[in-house]
C-alpha atoms as a PDB file:
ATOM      1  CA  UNK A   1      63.037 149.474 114.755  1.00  0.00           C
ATOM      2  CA  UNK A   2      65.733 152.260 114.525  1.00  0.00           C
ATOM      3  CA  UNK A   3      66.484 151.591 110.773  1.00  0.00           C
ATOM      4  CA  UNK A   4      62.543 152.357 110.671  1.00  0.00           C
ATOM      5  CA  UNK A   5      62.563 155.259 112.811  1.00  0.00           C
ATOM      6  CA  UNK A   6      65.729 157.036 110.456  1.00  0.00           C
ATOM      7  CA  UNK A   7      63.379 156.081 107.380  1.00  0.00           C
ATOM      8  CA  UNK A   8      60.670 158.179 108.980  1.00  0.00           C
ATOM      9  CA  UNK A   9      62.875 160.980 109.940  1.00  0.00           C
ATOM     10  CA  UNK A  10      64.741 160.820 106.203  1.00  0.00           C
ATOM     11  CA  UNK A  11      60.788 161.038 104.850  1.00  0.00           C
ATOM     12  CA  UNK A  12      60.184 164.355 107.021  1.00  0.00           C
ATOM     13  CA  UNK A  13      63.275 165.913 105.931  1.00  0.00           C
ATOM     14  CA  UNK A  14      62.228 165.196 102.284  1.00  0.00           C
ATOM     15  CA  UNK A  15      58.627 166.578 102.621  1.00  0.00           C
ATOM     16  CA  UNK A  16      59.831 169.474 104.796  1.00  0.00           C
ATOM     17  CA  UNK A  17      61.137 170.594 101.172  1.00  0.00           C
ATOM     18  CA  UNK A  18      57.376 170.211 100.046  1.00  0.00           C
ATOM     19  CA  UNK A  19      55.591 173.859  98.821  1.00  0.00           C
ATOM     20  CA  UNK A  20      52.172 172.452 100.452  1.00  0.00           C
ATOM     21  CA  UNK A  21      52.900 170.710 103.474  1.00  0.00           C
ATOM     22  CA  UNK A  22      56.833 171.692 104.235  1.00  0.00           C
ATOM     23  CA  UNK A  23      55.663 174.724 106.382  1.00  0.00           C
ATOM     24  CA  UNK A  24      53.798 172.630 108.303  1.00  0.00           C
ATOM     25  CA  UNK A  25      56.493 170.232 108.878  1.00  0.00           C
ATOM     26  CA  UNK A  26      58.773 172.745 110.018  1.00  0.00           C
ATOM     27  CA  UNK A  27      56.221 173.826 112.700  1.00  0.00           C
ATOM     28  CA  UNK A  28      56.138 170.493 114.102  1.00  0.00           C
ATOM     29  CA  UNK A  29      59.203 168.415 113.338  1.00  0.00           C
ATOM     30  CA  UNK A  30      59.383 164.897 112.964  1.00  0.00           C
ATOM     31  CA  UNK A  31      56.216 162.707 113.080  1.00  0.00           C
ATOM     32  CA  UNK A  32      57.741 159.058 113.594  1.00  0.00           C
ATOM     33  CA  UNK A  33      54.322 157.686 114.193  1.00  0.00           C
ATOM     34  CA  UNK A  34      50.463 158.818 114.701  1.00  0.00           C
ATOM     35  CA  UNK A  35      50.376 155.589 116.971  1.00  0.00           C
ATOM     36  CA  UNK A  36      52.609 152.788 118.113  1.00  0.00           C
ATOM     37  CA  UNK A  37      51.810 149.194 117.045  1.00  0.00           C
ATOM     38  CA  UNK A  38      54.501 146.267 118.192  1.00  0.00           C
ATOM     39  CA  UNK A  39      52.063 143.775 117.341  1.00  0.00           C
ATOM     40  CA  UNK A  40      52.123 140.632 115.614  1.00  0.00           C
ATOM     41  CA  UNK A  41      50.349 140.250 112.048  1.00  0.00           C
ATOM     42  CA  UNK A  42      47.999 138.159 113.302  1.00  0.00           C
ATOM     43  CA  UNK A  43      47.286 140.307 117.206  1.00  0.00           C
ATOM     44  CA  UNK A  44      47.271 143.581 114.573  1.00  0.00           C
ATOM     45  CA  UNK A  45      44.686 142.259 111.839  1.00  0.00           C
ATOM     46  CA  UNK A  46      42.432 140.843 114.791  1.00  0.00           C
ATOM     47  CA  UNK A  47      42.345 143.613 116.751  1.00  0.00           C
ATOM     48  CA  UNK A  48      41.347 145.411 113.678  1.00  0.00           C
ATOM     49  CA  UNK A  49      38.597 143.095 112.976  1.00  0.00           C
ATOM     50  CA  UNK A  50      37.406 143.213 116.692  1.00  0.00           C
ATOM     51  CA  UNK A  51      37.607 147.325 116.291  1.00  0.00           C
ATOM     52  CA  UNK A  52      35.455 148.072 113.080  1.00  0.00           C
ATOM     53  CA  UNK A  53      32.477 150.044 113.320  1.00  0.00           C
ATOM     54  CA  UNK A  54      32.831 151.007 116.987  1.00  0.00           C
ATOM     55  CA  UNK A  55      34.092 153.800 119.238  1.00  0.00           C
ATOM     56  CA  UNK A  56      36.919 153.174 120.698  1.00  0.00           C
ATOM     57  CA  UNK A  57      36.294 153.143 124.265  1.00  0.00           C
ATOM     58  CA  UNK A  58      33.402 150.318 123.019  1.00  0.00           C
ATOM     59  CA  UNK A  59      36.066 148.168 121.281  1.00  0.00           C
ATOM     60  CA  UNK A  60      38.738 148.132 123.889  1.00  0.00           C
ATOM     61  CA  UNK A  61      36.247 147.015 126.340  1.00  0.00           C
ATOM     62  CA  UNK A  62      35.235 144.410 124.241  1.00  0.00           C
ATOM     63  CA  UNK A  63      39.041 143.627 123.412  1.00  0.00           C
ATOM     64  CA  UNK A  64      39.549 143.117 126.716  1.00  0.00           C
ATOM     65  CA  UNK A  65      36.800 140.801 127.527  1.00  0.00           C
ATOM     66  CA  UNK A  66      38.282 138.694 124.219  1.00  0.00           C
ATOM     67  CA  UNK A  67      41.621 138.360 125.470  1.00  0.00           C
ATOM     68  CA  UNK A  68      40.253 137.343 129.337  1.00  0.00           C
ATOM     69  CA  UNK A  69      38.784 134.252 127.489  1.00  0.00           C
ATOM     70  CA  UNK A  70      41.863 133.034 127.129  1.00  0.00           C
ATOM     71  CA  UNK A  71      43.301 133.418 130.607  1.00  0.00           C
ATOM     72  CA  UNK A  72      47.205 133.958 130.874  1.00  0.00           C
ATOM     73  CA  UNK A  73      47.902 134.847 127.579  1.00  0.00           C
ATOM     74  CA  UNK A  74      48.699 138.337 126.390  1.00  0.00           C
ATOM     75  CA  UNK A  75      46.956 137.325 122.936  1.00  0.00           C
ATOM     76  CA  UNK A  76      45.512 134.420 121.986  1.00  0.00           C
ATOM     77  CA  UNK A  77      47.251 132.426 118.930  1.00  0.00           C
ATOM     78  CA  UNK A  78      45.755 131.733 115.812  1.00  0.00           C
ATOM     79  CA  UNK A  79      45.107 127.929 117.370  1.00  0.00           C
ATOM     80  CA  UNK A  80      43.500 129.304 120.100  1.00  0.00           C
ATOM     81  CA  UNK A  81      40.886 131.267 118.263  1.00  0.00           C
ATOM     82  CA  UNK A  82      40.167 127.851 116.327  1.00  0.00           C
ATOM     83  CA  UNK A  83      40.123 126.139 119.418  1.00  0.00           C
ATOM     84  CA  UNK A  84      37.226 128.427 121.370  1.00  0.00           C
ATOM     85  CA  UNK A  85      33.944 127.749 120.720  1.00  0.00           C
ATOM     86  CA  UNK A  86      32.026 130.536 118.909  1.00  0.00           C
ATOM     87  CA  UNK A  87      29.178 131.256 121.801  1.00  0.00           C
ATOM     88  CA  UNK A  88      32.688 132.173 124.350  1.00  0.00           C
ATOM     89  CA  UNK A  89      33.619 134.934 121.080  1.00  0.00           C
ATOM     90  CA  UNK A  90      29.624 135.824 120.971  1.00  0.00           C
ATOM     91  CA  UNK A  91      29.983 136.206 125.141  1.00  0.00           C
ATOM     92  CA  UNK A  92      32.926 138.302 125.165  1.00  0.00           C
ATOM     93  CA  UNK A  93      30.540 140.391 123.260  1.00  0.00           C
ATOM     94  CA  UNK A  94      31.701 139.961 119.683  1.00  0.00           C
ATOM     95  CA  UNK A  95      29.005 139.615 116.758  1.00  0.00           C
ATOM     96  CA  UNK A  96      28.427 136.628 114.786  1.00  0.00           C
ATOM     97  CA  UNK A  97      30.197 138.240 111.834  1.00  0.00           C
ATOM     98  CA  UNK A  98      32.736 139.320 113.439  1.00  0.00           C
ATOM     99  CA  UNK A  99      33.131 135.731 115.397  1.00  0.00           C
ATOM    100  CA  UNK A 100      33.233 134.092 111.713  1.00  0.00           C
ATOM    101  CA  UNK A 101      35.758 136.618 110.640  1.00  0.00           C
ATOM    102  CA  UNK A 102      38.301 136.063 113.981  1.00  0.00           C
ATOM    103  CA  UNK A 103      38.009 132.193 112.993  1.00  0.00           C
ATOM    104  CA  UNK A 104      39.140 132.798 109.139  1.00  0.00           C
ATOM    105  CA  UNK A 105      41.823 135.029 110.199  1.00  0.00           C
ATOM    106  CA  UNK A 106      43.154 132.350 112.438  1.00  0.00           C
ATOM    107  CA  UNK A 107      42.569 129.445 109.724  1.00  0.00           C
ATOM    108  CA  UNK A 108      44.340 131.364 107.462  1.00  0.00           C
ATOM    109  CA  UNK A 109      46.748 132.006 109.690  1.00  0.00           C
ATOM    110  CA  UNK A 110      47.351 128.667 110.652  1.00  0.00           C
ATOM    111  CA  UNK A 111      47.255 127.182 107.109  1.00  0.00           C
ATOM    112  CA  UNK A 112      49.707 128.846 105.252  1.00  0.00           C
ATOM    113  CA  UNK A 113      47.041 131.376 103.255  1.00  0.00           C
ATOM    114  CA  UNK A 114      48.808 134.134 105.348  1.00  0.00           C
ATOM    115  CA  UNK A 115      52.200 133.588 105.561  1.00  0.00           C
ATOM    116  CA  UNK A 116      53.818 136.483 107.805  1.00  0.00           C
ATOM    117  CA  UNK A 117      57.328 135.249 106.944  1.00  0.00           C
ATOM    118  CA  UNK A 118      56.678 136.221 103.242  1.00  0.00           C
ATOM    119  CA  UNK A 119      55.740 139.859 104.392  1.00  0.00           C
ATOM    120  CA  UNK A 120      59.241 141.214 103.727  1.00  0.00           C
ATOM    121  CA  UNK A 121      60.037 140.414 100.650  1.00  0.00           C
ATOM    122  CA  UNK A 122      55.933 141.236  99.747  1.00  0.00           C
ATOM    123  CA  UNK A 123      55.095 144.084  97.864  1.00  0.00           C
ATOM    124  CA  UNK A 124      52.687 147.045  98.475  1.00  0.00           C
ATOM    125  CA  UNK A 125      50.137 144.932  96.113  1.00  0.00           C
ATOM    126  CA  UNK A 126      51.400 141.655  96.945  1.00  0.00           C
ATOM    127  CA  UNK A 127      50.391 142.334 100.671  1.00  0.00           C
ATOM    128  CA  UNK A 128      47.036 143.596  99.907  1.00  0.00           C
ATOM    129  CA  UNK A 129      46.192 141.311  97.837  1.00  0.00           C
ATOM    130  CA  UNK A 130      47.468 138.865 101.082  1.00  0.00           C
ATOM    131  CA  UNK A 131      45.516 139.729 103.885  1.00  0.00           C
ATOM    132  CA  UNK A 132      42.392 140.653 101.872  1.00  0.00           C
ATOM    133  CA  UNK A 133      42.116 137.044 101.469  1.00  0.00           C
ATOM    134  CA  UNK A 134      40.788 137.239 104.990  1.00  0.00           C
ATOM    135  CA  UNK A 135      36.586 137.708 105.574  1.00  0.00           C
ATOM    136  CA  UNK A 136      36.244 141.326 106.712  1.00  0.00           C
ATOM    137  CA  UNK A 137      39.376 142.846 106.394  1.00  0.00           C
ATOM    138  CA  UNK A 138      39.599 145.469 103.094  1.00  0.00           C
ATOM    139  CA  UNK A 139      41.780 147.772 101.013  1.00  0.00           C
ATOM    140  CA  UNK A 140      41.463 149.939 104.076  1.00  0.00           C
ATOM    141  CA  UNK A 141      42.471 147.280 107.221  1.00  0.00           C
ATOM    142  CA  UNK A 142      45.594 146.517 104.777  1.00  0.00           C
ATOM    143  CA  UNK A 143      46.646 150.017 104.330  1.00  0.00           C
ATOM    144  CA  UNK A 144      46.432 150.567 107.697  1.00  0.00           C
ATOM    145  CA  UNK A 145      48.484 147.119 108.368  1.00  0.00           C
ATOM    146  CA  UNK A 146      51.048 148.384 105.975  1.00  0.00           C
ATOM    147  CA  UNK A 147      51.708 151.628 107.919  1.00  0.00           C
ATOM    148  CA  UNK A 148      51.846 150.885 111.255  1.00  0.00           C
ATOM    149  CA  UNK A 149      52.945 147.240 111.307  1.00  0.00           C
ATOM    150  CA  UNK A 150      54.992 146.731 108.384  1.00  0.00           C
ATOM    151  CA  UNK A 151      56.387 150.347 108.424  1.00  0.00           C
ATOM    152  CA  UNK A 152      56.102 150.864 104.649  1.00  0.00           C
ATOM    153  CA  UNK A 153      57.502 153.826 103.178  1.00  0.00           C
ATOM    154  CA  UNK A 154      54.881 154.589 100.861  1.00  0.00           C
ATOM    155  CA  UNK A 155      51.353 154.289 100.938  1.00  0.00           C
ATOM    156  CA  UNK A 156      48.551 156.582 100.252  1.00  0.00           C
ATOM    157  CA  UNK A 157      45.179 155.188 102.014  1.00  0.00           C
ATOM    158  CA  UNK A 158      43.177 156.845  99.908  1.00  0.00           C
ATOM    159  CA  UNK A 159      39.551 155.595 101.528  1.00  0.00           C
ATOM    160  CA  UNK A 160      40.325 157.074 104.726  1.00  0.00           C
ATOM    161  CA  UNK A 161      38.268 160.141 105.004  1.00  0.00           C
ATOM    162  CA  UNK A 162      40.678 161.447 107.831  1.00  0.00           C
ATOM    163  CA  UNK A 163      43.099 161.631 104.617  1.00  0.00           C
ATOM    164  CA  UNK A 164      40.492 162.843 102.294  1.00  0.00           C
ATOM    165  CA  UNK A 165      39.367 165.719 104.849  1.00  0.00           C
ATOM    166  CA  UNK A 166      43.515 166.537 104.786  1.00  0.00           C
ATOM    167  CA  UNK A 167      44.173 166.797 101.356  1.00  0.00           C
ATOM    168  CA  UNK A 168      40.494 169.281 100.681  1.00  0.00           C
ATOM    169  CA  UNK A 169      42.376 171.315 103.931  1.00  0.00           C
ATOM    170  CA  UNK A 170      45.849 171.105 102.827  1.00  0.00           C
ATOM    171  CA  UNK A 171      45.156 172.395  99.090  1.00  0.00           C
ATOM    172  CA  UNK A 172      42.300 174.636 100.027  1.00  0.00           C
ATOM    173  CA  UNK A 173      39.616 172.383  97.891  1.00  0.00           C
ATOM    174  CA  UNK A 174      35.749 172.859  97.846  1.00  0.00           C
ATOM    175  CA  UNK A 175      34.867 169.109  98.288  1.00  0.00           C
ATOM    176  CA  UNK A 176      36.686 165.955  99.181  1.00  0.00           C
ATOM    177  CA  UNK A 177      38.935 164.674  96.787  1.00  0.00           C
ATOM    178  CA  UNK A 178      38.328 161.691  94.615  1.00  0.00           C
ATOM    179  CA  UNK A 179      40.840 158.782  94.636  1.00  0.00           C
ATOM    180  CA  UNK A 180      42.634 160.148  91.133  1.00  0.00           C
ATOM    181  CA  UNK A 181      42.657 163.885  92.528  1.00  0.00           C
ATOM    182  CA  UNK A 182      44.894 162.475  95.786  1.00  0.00           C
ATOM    183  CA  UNK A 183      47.040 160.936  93.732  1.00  0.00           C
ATOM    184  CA  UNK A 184      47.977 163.266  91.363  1.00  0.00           C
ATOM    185  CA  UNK A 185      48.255 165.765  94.346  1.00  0.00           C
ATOM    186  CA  UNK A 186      50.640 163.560  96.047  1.00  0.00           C
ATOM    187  CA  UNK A 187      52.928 162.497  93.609  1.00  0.00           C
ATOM    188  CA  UNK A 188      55.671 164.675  94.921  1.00  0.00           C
ATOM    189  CA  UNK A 189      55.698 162.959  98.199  1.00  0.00           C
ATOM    190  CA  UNK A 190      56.041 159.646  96.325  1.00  0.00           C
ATOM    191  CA  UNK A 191      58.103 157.504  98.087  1.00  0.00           C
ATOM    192  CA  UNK A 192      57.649 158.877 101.344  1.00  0.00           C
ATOM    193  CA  UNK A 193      53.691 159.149 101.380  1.00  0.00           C
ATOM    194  CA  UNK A 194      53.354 157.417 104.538  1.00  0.00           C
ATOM    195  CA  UNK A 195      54.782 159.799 106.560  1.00  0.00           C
ATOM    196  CA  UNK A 196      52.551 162.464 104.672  1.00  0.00           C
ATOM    197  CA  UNK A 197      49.802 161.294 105.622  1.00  0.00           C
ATOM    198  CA  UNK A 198      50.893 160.887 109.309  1.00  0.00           C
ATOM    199  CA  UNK A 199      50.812 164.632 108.643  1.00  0.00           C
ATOM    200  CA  UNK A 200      47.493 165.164 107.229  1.00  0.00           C
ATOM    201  CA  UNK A 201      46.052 163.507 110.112  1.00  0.00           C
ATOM    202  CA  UNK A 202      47.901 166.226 112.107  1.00  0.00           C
ATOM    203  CA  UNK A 203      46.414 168.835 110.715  1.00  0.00           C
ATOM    204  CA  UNK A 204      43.013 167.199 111.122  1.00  0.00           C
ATOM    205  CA  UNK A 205      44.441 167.158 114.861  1.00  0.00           C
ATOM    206  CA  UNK A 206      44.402 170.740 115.022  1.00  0.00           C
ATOM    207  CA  UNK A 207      40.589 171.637 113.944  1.00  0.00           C
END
C-alpha cells in the first residue's frame, strides 16, 4: 500500500508540470485516491455487478441485503454464491440478470478462468481481456478494477463520461471528446494517466 501511495504522489508531481492540468494540481495537491477500495478481486467485481444501473443509495441497500444472506460473513466467497440458490439472490432484491451474472463471476472464480494470483504479472490488456470473460462486466467495470483495486499507473477509461465531461472542461472543447481525441490529448500524462483522471473527476467535483 505505501509503495502505491508514493506512485500516486510521484504521478502528481509529474502532472503538476502539465500546461493543462498542472495549475490545477497545484491548487489542490495530491489526489491519492477518488475512493478507497481494499477489496478482494472477486468482493470488488461483484459489488460492481450488484451496483450497475442504480443510484447508489439503491445499490448499497441492496448490497446489504446480499451480504445478510449469508449470515456471519463479511463477503460471501465465490463457493458461497454457487452454493445459494438463485430465488435467495432474486429476494435480496437482485435481478435475474444480475443473479446469472453473480453465479459466473463466482464459477469463474472458482475454476481457474479468473485467476487473481496472475493479476500481477497481467498486463493492462491482459487483465481486460481477464475479467471481461465474466457475463456483465465490460471495458468499463475493468478499467475501473484496474484503478482502484489493482492500483495501475496508467489507464485512461475512456467510456466514462465523468472523464469525457473533464477533458471537453479541461481543454475548453465544444462537445465531448471521442475516444481518439482523449488520447491524443493525454499523451503527455502517459504513464501516469490514472492519477489524471482522478483529477478530471475533481474538477467535475467542483461544477
Amino acid at each position: 500500500m505505501a509503495a502505491k501511495r508514493k506512485n500516486l504522489e510521484l504521478s502528481a508531481r509529474r502532472l503538476a508540470r502539465d500546461p493543462h492540468l498542472g495549475a490545477f494540481i497545484k491548487k489542490h495537491g495530491a489526489i491519492t485516491h477518488r475512493r478507497r477500495h481494499s477489496r478482494s478481486a472477486f468482493q470488488s467485481l461483484a459489488r460492481t455487478i450488484i451496483f450497475q444501473q442504480l443510484s447508489g443509495k439503491a445499490a448499497e441497500t441492496i448490497l446489504r441485503r446480499f451480504i445478510a444472506l449469508f449470515p456471519g460473513k463479511r463477503f460471501p466467497t465465490p463457493e458461497d454464491v454457487l452454493k445459494i440458490r438463485t430465488a435467495k439472490l432474486r429476494s435480496a432484491g437482485i435481478s435475474a440478470q444480475k443473479s446469472a451474472y453473480l453465479k459466473d463471476l463466482a464459477q469463474k472464480c472458482t475454476d481457474g478462468t479468473i485467476d487473481t494470483k496472475k493479476f500481477p504479472k497481467m498486463t493492462d490488456e491482459e487483465v481486460i481481456a481477464h475479467v471481461t470473460a465474466v457475463k456483465g462486466i465490460g471495458e468499463w467495470t475493468a478499467h475501473m478494477f484496474m484503478m482502484f483495486t489493482l492500483g495501475r499507473p496508467d489507464i485512461l477509461p475512456t467510456g466514462d463520461l465523468g472523464i469525457q465531461k473533464g477533458f471537453k472542461k479541461l481543454f475548453g472543447l465544444k462537445t465531448l471528446p471521442t475516444t481518439e481525441q482523449m488520447h491524443l490529448l493525454a499523451k503527455g500524462w502517459r504513464g501516469h494517466r490514472t492519477v489524471a483522471c482522478f483529477y478530471l473527476w475533481r474538477l467535475m467535483d467542483e461544477n
